[in-house]
C-alpha atoms as a PDB file:
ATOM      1  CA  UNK A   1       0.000   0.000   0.000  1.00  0.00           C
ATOM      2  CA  UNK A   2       1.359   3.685  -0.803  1.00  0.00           C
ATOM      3  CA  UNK A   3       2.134   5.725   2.116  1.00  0.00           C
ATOM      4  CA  UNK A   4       3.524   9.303   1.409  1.00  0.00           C
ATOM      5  CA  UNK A   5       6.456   9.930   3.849  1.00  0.00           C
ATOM      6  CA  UNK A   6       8.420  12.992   2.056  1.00  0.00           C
ATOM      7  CA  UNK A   7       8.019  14.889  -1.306  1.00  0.00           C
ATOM      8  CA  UNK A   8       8.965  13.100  -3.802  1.00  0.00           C
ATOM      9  CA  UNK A   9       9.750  12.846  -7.682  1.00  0.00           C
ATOM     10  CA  UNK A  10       6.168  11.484  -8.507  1.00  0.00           C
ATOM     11  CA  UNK A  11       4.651  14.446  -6.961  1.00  0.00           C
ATOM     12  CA  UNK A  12       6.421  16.680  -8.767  1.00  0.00           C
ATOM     13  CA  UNK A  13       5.898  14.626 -12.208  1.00  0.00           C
ATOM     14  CA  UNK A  14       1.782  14.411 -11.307  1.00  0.00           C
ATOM     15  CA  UNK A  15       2.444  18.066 -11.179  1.00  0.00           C
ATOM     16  CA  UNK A  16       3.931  18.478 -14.032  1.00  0.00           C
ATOM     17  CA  UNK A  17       1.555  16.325 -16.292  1.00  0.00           C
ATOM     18  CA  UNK A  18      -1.328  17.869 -14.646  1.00  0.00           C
ATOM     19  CA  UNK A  19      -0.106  21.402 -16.038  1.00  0.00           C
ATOM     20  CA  UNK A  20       0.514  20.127 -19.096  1.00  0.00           C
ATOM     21  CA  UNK A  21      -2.732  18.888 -19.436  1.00  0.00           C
ATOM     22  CA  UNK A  22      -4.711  21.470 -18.595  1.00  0.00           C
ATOM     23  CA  UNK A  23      -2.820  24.007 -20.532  1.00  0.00           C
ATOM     24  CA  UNK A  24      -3.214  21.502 -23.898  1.00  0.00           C
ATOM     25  CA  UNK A  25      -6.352  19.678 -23.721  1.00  0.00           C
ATOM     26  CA  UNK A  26      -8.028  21.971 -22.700  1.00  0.00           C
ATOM     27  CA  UNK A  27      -6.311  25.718 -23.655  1.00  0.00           C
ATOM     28  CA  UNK A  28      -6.710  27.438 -20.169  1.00  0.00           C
ATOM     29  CA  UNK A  29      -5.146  30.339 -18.864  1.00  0.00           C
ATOM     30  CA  UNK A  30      -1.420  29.484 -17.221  1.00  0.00           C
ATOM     31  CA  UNK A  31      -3.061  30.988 -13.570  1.00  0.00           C
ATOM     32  CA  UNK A  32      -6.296  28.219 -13.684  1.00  0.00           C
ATOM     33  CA  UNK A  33      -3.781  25.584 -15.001  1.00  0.00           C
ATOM     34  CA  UNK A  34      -1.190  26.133 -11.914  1.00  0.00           C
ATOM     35  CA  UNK A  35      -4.593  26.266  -9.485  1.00  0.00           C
ATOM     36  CA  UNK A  36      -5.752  23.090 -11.147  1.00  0.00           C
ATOM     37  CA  UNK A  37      -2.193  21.451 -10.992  1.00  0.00           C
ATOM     38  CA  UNK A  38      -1.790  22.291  -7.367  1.00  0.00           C
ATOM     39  CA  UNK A  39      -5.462  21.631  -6.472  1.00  0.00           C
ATOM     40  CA  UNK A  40      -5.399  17.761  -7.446  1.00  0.00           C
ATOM     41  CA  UNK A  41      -1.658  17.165  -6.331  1.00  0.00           C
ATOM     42  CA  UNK A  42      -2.399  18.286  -2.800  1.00  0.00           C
ATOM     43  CA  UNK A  43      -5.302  15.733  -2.498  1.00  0.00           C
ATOM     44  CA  UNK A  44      -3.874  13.064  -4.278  1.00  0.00           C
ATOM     45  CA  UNK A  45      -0.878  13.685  -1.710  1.00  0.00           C
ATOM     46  CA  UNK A  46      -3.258  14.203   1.186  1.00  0.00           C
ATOM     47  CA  UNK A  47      -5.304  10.950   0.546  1.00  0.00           C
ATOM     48  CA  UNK A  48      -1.853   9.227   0.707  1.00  0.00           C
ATOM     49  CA  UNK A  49      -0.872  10.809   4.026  1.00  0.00           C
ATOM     50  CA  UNK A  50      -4.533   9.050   5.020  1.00  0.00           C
ATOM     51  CA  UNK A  51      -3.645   5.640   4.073  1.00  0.00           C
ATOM     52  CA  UNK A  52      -1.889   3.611   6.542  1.00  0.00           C
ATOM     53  CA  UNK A  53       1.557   2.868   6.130  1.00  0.00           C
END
């Protein structure tokens, strides 16, 4: 089971695709695509500090 225990790469790569995505599929402003980004990494990664380790 995934536990989160420090920042790592796959954080930062979720990040990155998430920006990515939101700034190709669907052509928004660079501001909504960073709040979009951030908004879904920080619950994926708080849903993994849930789990159990």
């Amino acid at each position: 089971m995934p536990a989160l225990t420090r920042v790592d790469a796959w954080l930062v790569l979720l990040f990155a695709a998430l920006l990515w995505a939101a700034r190709s599929v669907s052509d928004v402003a660079w501001p909504r695509a960073v709040a979009i980004a951030a908004s879904i990494t920080a619950l994926y990664s708080s849903t993994l500090l849930l789990l159990p380790a």
